[in-house]
Protein backbone atom coordinates (compact mmCIF):
# COMPACT_ATOMS: atom_id res chain seq x y z
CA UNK A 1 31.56 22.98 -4.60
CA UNK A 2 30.91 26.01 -6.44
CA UNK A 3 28.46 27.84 -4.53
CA UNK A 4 30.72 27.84 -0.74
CA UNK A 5 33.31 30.72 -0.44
CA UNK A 6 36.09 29.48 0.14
CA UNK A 7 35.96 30.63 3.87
CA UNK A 8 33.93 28.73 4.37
CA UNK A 9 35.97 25.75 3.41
CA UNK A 10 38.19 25.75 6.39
CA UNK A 11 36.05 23.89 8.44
CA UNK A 12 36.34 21.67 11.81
CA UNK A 13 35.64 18.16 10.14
CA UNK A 14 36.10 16.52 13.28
CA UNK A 15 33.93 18.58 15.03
CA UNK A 16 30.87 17.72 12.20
CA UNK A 17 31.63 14.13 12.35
CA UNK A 18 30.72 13.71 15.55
CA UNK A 19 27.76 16.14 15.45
CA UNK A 20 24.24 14.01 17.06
CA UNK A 21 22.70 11.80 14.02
CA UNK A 22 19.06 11.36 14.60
CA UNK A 23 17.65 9.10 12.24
CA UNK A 24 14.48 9.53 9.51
CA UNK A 25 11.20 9.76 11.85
CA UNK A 26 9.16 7.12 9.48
CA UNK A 27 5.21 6.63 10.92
CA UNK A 28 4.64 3.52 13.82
CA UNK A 29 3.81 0.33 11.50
CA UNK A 30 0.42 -0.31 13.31
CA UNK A 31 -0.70 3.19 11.89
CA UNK A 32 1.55 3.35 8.24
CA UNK A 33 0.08 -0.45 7.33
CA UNK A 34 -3.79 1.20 7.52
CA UNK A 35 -3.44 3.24 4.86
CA UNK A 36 -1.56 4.56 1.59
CA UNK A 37 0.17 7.29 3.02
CA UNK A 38 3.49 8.34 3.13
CA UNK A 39 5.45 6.23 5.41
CA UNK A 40 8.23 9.22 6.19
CA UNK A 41 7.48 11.96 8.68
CA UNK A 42 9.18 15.12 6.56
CA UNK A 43 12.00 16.97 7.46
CA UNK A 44 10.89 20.38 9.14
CA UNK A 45 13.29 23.74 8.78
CA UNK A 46 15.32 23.30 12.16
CA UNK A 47 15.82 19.56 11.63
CA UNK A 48 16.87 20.03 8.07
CA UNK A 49 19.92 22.84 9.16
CA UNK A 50 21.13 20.82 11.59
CA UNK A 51 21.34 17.38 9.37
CA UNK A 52 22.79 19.87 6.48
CA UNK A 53 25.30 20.72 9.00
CA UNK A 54 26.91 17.27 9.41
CA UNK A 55 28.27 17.45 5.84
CA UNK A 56 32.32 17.80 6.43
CA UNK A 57 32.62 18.87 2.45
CA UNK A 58 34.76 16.52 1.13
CA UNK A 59 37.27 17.56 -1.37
CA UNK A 60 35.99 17.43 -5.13
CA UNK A 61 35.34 15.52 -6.08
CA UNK A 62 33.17 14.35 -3.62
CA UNK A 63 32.04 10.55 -2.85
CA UNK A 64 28.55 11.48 -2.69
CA UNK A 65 28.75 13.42 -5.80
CA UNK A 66 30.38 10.82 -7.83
CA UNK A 67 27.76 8.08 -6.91
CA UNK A 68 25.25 10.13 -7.48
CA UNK A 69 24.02 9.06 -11.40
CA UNK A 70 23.23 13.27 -12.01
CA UNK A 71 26.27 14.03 -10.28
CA UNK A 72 24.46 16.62 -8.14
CA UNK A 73 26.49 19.01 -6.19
CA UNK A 74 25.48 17.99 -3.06
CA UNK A 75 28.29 19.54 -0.22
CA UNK A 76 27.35 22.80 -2.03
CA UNK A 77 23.65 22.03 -1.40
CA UNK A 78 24.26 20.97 2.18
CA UNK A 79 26.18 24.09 2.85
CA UNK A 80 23.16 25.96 1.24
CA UNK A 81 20.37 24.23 3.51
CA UNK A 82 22.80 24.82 6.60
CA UNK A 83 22.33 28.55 5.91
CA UNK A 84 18.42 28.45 5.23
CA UNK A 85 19.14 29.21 1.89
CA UNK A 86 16.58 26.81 0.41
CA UNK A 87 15.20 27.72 -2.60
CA UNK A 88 18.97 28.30 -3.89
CA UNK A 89 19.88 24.82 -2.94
CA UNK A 90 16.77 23.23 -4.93
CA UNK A 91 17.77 25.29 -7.72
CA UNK A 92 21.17 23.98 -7.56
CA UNK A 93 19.36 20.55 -8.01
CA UNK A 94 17.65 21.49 -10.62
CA UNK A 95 20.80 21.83 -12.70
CA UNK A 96 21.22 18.26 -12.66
CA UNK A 97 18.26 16.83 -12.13
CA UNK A 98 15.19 16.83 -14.02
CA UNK A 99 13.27 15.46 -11.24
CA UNK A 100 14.81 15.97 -7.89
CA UNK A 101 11.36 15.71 -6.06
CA UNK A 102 11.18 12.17 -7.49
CA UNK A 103 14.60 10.96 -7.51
CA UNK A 104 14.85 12.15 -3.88
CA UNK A 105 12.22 9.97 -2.46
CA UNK A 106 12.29 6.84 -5.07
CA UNK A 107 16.60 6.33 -5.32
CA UNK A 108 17.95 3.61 -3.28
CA UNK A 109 20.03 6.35 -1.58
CA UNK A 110 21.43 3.38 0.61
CA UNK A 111 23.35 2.35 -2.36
CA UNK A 112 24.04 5.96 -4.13
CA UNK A 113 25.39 9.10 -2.15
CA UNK A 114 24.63 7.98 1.55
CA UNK A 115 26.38 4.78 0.63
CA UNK A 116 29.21 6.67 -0.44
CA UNK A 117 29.20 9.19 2.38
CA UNK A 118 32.58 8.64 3.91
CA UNK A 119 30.88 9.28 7.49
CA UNK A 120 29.24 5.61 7.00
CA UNK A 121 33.13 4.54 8.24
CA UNK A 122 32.50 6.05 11.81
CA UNK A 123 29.36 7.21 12.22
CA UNK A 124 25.99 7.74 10.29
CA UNK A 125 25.90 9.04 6.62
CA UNK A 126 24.00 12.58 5.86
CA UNK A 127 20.05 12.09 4.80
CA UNK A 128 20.92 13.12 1.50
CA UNK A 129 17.55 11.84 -0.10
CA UNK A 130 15.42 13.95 2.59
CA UNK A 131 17.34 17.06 2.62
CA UNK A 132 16.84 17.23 -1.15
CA UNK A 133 12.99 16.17 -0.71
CA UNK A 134 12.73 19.23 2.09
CA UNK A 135 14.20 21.51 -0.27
CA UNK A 136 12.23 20.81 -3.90
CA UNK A 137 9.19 20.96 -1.50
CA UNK A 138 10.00 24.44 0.16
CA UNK A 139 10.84 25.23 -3.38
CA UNK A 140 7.62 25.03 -4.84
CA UNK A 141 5.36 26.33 -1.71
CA UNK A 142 7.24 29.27 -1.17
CA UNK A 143 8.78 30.08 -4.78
CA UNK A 144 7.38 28.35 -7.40
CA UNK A 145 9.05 25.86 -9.70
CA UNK A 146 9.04 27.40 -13.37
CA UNK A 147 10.87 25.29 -16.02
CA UNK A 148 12.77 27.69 -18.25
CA UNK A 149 12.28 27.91 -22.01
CA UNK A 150 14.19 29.33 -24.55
CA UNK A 151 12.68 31.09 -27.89
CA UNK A 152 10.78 28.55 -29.74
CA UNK A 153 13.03 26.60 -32.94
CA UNK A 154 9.83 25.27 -34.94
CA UNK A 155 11.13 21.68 -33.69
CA UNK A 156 9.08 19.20 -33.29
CA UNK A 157 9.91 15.93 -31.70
CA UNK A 158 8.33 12.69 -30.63
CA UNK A 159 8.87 11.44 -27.03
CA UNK A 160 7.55 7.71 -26.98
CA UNK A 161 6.56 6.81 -23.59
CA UNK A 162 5.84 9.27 -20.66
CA UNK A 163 7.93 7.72 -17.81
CA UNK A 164 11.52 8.96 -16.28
CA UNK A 165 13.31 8.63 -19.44
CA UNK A 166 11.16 10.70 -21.53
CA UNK A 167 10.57 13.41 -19.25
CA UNK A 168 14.31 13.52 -18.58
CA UNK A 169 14.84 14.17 -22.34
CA UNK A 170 11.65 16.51 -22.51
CA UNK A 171 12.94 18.72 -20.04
CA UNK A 172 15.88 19.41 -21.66
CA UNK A 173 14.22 19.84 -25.15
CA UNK A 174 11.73 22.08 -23.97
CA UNK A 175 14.42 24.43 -22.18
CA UNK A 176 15.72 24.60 -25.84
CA UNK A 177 13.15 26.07 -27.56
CA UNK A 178 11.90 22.23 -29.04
CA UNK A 179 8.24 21.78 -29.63
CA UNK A 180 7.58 17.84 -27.60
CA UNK A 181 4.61 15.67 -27.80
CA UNK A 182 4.70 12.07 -25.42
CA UNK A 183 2.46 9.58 -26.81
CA UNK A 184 1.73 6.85 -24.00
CA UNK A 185 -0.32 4.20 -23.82
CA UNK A 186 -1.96 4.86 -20.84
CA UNK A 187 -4.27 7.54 -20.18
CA UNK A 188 -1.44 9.71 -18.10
CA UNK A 189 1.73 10.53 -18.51
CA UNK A 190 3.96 9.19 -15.50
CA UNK A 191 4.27 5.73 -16.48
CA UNK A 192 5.80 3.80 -13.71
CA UNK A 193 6.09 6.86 -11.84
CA UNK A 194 2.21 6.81 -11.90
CA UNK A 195 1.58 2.95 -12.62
CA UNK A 196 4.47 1.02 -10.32
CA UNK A 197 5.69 2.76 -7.76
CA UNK A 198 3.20 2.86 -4.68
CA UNK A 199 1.86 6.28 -2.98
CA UNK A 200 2.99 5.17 0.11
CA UNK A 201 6.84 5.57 -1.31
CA UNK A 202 6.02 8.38 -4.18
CA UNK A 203 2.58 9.97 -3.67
CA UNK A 204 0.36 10.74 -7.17
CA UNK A 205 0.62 14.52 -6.23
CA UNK A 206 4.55 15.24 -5.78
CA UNK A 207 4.42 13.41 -10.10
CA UNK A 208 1.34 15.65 -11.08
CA UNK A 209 2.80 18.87 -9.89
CA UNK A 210 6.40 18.60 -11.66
CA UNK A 211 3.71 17.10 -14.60
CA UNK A 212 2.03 21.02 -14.35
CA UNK A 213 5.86 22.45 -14.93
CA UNK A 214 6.09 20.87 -17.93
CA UNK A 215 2.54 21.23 -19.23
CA UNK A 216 2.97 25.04 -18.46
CA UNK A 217 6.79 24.65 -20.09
CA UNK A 218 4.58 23.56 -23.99
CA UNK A 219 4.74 20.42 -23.39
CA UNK A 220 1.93 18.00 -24.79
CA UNK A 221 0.83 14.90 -24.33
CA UNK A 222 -1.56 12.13 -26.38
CA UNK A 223 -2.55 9.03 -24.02
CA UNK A 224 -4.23 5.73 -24.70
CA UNK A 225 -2.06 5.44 -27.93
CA UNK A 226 0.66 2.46 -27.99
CA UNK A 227 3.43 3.33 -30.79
CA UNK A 228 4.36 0.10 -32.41
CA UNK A 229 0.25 -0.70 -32.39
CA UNK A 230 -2.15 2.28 -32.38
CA UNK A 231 0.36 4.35 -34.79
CA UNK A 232 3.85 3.71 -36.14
CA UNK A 233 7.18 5.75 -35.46
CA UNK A 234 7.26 6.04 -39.66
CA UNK A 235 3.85 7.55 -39.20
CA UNK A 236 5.50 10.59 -36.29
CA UNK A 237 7.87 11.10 -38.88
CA UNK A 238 5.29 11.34 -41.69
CA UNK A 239 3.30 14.01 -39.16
CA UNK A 240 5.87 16.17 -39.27
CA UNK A 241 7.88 15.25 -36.01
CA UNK A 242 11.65 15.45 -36.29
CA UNK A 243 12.85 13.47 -34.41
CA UNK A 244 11.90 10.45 -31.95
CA UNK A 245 12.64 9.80 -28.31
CA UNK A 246 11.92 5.80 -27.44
CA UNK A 247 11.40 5.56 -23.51
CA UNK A 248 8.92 2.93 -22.94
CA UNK A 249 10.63 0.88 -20.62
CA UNK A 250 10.16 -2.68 -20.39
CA UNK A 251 6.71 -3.34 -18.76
CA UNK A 252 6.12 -6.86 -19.88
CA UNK A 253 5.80 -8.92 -16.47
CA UNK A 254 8.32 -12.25 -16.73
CA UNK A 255 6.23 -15.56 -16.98
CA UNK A 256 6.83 -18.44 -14.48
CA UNK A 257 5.87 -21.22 -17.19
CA UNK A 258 4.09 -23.19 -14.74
CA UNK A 259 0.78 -25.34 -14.76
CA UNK A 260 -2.32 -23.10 -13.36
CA UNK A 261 -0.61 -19.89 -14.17
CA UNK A 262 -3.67 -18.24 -15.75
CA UNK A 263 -6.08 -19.36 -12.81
CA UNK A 264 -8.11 -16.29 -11.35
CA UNK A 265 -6.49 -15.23 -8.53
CA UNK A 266 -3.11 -15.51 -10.18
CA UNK A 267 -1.91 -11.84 -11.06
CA UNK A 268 0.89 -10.29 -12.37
CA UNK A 269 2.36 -7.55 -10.74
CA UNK A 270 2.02 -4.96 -13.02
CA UNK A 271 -1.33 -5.58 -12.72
CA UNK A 272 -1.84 -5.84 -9.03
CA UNK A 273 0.04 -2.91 -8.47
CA UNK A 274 -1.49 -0.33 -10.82
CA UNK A 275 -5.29 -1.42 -9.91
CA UNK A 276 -4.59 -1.68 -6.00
CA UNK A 277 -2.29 2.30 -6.11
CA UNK A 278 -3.99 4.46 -9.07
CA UNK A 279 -6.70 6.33 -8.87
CA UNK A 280 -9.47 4.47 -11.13
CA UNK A 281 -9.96 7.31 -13.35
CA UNK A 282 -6.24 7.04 -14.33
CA UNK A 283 -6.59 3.52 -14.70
CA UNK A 284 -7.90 2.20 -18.89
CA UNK A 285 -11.12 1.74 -18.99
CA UNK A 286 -10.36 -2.43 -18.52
CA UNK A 287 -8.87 -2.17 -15.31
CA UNK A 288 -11.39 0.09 -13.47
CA UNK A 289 -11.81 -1.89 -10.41
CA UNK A 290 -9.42 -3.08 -7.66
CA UNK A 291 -7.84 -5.81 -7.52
CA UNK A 292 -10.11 -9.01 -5.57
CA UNK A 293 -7.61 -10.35 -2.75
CA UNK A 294 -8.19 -13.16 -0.31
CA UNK A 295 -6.80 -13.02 3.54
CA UNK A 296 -3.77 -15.53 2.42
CA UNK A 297 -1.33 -13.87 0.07
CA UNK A 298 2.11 -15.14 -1.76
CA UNK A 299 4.29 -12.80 -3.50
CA UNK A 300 6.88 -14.58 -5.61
CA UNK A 301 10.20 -12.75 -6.82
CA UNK A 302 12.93 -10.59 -4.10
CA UNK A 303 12.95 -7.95 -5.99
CA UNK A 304 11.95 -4.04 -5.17
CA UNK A 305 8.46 -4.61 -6.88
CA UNK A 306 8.06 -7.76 -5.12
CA UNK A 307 8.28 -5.46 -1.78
CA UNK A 308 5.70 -3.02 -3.48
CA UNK A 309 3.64 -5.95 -3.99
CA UNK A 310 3.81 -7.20 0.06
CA UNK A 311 2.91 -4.24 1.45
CA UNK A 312 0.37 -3.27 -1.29
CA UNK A 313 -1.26 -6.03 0.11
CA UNK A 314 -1.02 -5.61 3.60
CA UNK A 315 -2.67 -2.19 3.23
CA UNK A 316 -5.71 -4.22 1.32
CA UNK A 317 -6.52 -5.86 4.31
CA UNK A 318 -4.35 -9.03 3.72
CA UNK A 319 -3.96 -10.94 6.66
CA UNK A 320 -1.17 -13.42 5.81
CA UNK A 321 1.51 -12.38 3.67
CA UNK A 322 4.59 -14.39 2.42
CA UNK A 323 7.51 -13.75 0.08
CA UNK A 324 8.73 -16.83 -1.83
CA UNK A 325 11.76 -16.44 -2.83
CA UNK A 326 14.30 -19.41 -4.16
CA UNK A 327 17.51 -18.21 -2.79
CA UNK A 328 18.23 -16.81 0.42
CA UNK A 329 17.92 -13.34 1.90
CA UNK A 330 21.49 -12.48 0.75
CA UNK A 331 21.12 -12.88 -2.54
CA UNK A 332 17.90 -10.62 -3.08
CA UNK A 333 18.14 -8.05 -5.41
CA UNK A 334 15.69 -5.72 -3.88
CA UNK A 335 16.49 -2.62 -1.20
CA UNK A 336 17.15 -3.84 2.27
CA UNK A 337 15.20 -0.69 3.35
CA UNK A 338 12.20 -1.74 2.06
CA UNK A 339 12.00 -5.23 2.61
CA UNK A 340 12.59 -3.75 6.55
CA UNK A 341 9.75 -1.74 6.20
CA UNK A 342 7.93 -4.75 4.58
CA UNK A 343 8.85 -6.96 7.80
CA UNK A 344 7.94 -3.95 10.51
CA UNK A 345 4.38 -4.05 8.46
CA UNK A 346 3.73 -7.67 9.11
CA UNK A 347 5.07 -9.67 5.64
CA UNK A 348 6.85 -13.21 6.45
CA UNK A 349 9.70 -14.63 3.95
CA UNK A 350 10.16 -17.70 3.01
CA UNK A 351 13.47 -18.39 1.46
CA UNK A 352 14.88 -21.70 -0.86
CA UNK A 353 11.44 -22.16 -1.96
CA UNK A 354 10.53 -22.16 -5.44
CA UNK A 355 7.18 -22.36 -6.81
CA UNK A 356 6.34 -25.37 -9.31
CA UNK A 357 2.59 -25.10 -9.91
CA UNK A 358 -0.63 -23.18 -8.87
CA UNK A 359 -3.97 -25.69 -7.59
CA UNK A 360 -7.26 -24.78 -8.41
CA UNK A 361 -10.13 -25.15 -5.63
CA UNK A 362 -13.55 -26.98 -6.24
CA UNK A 363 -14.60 -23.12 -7.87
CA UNK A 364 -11.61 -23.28 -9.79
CA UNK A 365 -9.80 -20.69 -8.58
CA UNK A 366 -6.48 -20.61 -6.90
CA UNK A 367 -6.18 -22.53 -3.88
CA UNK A 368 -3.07 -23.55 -3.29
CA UNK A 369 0.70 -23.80 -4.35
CA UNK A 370 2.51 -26.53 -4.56
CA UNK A 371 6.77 -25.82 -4.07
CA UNK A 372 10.03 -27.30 -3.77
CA UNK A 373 13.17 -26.70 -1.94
CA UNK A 374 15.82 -24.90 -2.55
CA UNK A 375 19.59 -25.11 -1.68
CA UNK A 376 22.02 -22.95 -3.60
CA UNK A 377 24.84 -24.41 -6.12
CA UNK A 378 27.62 -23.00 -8.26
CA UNK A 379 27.49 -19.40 -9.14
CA UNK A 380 25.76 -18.59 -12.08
CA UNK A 381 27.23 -16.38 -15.15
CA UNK A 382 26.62 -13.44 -13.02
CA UNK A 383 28.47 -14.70 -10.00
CA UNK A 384 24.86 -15.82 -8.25
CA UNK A 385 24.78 -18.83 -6.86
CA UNK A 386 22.48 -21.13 -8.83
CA UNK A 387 19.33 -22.37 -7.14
CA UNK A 388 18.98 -26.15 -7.11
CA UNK A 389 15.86 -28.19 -6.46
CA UNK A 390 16.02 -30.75 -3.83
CA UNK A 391 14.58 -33.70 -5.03
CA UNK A 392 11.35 -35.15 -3.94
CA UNK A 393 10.89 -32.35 -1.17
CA UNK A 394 7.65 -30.91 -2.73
CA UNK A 395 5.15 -29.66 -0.48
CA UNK A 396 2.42 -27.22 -0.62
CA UNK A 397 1.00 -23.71 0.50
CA UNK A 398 -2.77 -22.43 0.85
CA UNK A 399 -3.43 -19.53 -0.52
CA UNK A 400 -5.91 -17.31 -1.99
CA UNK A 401 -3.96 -15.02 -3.83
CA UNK A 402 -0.30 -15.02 -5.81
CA UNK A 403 1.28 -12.30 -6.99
CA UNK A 404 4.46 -12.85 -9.60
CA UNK A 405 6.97 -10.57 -9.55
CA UNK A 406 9.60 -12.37 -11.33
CA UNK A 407 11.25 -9.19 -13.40
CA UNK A 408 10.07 -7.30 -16.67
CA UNK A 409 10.62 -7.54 -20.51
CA UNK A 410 11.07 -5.16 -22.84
CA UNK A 411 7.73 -5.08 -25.60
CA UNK A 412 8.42 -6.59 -29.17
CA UNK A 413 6.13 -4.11 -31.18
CA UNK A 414 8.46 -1.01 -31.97
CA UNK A 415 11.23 -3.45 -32.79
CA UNK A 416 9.02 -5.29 -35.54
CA UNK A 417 7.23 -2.38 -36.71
CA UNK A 418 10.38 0.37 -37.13
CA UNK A 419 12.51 -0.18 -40.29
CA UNK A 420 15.95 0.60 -39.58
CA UNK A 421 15.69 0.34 -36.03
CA UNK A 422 17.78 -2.45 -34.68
CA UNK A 423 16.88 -4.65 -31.14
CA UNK A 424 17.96 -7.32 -29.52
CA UNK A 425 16.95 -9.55 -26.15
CA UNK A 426 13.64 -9.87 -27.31
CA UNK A 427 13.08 -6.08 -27.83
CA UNK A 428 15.47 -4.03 -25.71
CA UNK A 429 16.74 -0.93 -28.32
CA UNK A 430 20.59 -1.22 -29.62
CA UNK A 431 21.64 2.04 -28.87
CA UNK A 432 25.36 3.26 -31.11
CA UNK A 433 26.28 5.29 -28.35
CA UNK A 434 25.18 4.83 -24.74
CA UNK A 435 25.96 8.73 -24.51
CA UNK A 436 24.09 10.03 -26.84
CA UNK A 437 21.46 7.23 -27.44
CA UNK A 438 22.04 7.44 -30.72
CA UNK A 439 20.05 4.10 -32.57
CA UNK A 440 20.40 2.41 -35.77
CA UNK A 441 17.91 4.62 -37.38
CA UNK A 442 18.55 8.28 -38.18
CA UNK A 443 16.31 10.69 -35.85
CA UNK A 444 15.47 8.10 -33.50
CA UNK A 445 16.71 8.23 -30.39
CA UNK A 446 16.04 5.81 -27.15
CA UNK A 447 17.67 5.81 -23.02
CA UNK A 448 16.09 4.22 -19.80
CA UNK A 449 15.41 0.43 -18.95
CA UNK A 450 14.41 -0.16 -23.16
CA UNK A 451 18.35 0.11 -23.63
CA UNK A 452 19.31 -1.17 -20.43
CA UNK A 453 17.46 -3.00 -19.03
CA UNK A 454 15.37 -2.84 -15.33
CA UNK A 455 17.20 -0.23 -14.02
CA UNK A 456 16.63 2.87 -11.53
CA UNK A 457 14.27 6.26 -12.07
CA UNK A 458 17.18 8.03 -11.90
CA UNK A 459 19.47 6.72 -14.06
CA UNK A 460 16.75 6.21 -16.90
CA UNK A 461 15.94 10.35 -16.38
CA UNK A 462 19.80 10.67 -16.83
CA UNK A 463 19.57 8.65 -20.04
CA UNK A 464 17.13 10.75 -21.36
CA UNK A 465 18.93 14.12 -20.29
CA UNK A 466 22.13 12.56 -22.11
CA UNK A 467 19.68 12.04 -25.41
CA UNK A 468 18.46 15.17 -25.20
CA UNK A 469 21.83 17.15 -26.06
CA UNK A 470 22.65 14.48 -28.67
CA UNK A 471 18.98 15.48 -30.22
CA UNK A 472 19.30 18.86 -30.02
CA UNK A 473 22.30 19.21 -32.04
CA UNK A 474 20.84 16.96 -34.29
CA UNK A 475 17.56 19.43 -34.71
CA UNK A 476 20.02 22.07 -35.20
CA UNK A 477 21.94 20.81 -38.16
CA UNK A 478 18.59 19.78 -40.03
C-alpha cells in the first residue's frame, strides 16, 4: 500500500467495519427494462468518500489485491478516494490496468476483490468495482486520460483482433515506443467489448473514449479484414511487421445438433446480441437491421451471455421470456448478479429441461420446441453433475423466437493457414509459456480466451499486458 503514510496505517478497524453499508442504487426494473441504459445509478463525490472509507487496509498483501487478476492496489486507492484525491487514485489504476473503466463495470467483482473482501465475514464487502468506475470517470472529465509514449523504436507489430487482449498488449507496446496496427474483422475495434457485451452493462461510449487514448497514443487500426481469410499472418510478416499479437478470441457460437436448428427464427447469440446492442453503422454491411423477435422468447444456455440474451430481449419488447437450462440453478455458470437483475426485469427459468428439436409452423418458421426432462447424475470430469434425460417425458414449448447460447469456439482459420503455429481443441493457440505467450512460431505471440478458453475481459487484457513485455524484449534483441 504504497501510496498511505504510514500514519495513516494505525487505524480503528473496528470502528470501519461497522461503518453504515448502503448498497449500489441500480434504476427501478419497470423503468431500466424500457430502455438500453445503464442499469447503475453512479457513485457521486460524497457517496464515494464515505464507501472508500470502509476499507480497514488489510495487511499486504491484501485479499482484494490478490484476487484481483491486475493485482491493483486497491487499499491504497481506497485511502486515495477517502481523501478526494481522485485523479491520483485512477492513476494508480492505471498502473495495472489497461482498462480500468471497463474492467470496473464488466468483472464479476462478486467473485474477484469484493468476494475476497474479508468484511463479507461480518458485514458487507467495499464497492470496489464502482469506486474504481467513479474514479476513471472523474479522471477523464476533470483531467484528461493521456496514454504515455516513449520515443518511437521503428517497431512495427501486428495485433490480430481488437478486443481486451489486444488492447491490453497494445497499450503496453505503444508506451514503449512500438509502432501497432489491429486488424479486425469487424468494422471497429472493440470486439466483444463493442459486439457482446450489452450497453445496458458497458455503454458504446465509456469503449470509444479509452479507443480515442489509444488512437491519439499512434495506434492504428484496419477493420473488415479477417487474418487467416482476407490476408495471412506470413503476409504481416512479409509487410514489414515484426512481430504478431493473436487475440481473436473464440467467437464461434456452440451448435446444439438438433433437427430445425437453421429454421428462421432460430438465432445464435452472437448474432442476436450484436444486431439487437450496436449501433447499425458499426454493424457489417450483412447485419444492418435488428434482429425480428416474436412476443414468446426461449434462451437456451446459463451462462453470462445467456443473461445478456434475456434481458436483450425484454428491452425489445418481448413479452414472455424463459431460460432453458438442463441442470438446476446451482449449477449455472453465469453471475448470480445478473441473472437477479434478469429475474427483477421479468425473465422466467426453467430448469432440468433440455431442448431436443425446434418445430416449424404452417410458414415454416419456428413455432415451437419440443424438450425433455432433466434430473442430474454422476459428476462429470469437471466435478458437474451430469444431466440425464428422463425417458419418455418429452413435451413441448410455443415459441416464436430461440436464442442459443450454448458457449463459444475458438475459429479454425489462423491455425490452418500459419506454418509453424501450433493449435489444438479445434483452434485454441498452444501457447510455450502462459507468461509470456510465447507460441510455436517465432514472433508470434497470442493471450485471451484463443489460449484459454471463454474466460473474463480482465484476465484476457492481463494476458495481453503479460505478452506485451515478452514482445518487447523480443523487438529489442532483433
Amino acid at each position: 500500500m504504497q501510496n498511505i503514510p504510514s500514519e495513516s496505517l494505525e487505524i480503528d478497524r473496528k470502528a470501519r467495519v461497522y461503518m453504515p453499508y448502503h448498497d449500489l442504487s441500480l434504476r427501478p426494473p419497470t423503468e431500466r427494462v424500457c430502455d438500453f441504459g445503464d442499469v447503475t445509478i453512479a457513485l457521486d463525490s460524497d457517496r464515494a468518500m464515505l464507501e472508500a472509507a470502509r476499507c480497514i487496509h488489510c495487511p499486504d498483501p491484501a485479499p482484494c489485491m490478490v484476487a484481483c487478476p491486475c493485482h491493483n492496489d486497491i487499499p491504497s486507492a481506497m485511502w486515495l478516494i477517502e481523501q478526494g484525491r481522485y485523479v491520483e487514485a485512477a492513476q494508480l489504476y492505471r498502473q495495472t490496468s489497461s482498462l480500468p473503466e471497463i474492467c470496473s463495470r464488466v468483472c464479476p467483482h462478486e467473485q474477484l476483490c469484493q468476494g475476497s473482501c474479508v468484511l463479507n465475514k461480518t458485514h458487507e464487502p467495499v464497492l470496489c468495482g464502482p469506486l474504481e468506475t467513479f474514479v476513471t470517470c472523474y479522471e477523464r472529465k476533470t483531467a484528461g486520460v493521456v496514454l504515455p509514449a516513449s520515443k518511437p523504436t521503428g517497431r512495427k507489430v501486428a495485433l490480430v483482433g481488437a478486443g481486451p487482449a489486444s488492447l491490453g498488449c497494445a497499450e503496453q507496446l505503444l508506451q514503449q515506443g512500438h509502432d501497432v496496427t489491429f486488424f479486425d474483422s469487424k468494422p471497429a475495434p472493440g470486439g466483444l467489448l463493442v459486439y457482446g457485451i450489452p450497453n445496458f452493462k458497458l455503454a458504446k461510449e465509456v469503449f470509444f473514449c479509452r479507443w480515442g487514448d489509444f488512437e491519439k497514443a499512434g495506434a492504428k487500426f484496419v477493420g473488415n479484414t479477417k487474418i487467416g481469410k482476407d490476408k495471412t499472418i506470413d503476409q504481416l510478416f512479409a509487410e514489414g511487421f515484426e512481430a504478431v499479437f493473436i487475440g481473436v478470441g473464440v467467437g464461434i457460437d456452440a451448435k446444439m445438433e438438433i433437427p430445425g436448428e437453421d429454421l428462421p427464427g432460430v438465432y445464435e447469440a452472437t448474432d442476436f446480441l450484436m444486431r439487437a446492442n450496436t449501433e447499425l453503422n458499426l454493424l457489417p454491411e450483412h447485419m444492418r437491421a435488428r434482429p425480428a423477435i416474436g412476443k414468446r422468447i426461449v434462451v437456451i444456455g446459463g451462462g453470462d451471455t445467456a443473461s445478456d440474451c434475456l434481458r436483450s430481449a425484454l428491452r425489445m419488447g418481448a413479452e414472455e421470456v424463459t431460460c432453458a437450462y438442463r441442470r438446476t440453478e446451482k449449477e449455472m455458470p453465469g453471475g448470480r448478479k445478473d441473472r437477479k437483475m434478469a429475474k427483477e426485469e421479468g425473465a422466467k427459468y426453467r430448469f432440468l429441461t433440455q431442448p431436443v428439436k425446434f418445430i416449424a409452423g404452417e410458414d415454416g418458421k419456428l413455432a415451437a420446441i419440443e424438450c425433455i426432462e432433466m434430473i442430474l447424475g454422476e459428476p462429470d470430469a469437471k466435478g458437474r453433475r451430469k444431466p440425464v434425460p428422463v425417458e419418455g417425458s418429452n413435451f413441448s414449448i410455443a415459441v416464436d423466437t430461440a436464442i442459443k447460447a450454448l458457449g463459444y469456439w475458438p475459429d479454425p482459420a489462423l491455425g490452418e493457414t500459419t506454418p509453424g503455429l501450433e493449435v489444438h481443441d479445434w483452434g485454441m493457440i498452444t501457447v510455450t509459456d502462459r507468461e509470456t505467450g510465447a507460441t510455436t512460431r517465432a514472433g508470434v505471440y497470442s493471450g485471451g480466451d484463443v489460449v484459454t478458453g471463454p474466460d473474463l475481459v480482465v484476465t484476457a487484457m492481463v494476458g495481453g499486458r503479460k505478452a506485451a513485455m515478452a514482445m518487447d524484449e523480443y523487438l529489442k534483441s532483433k
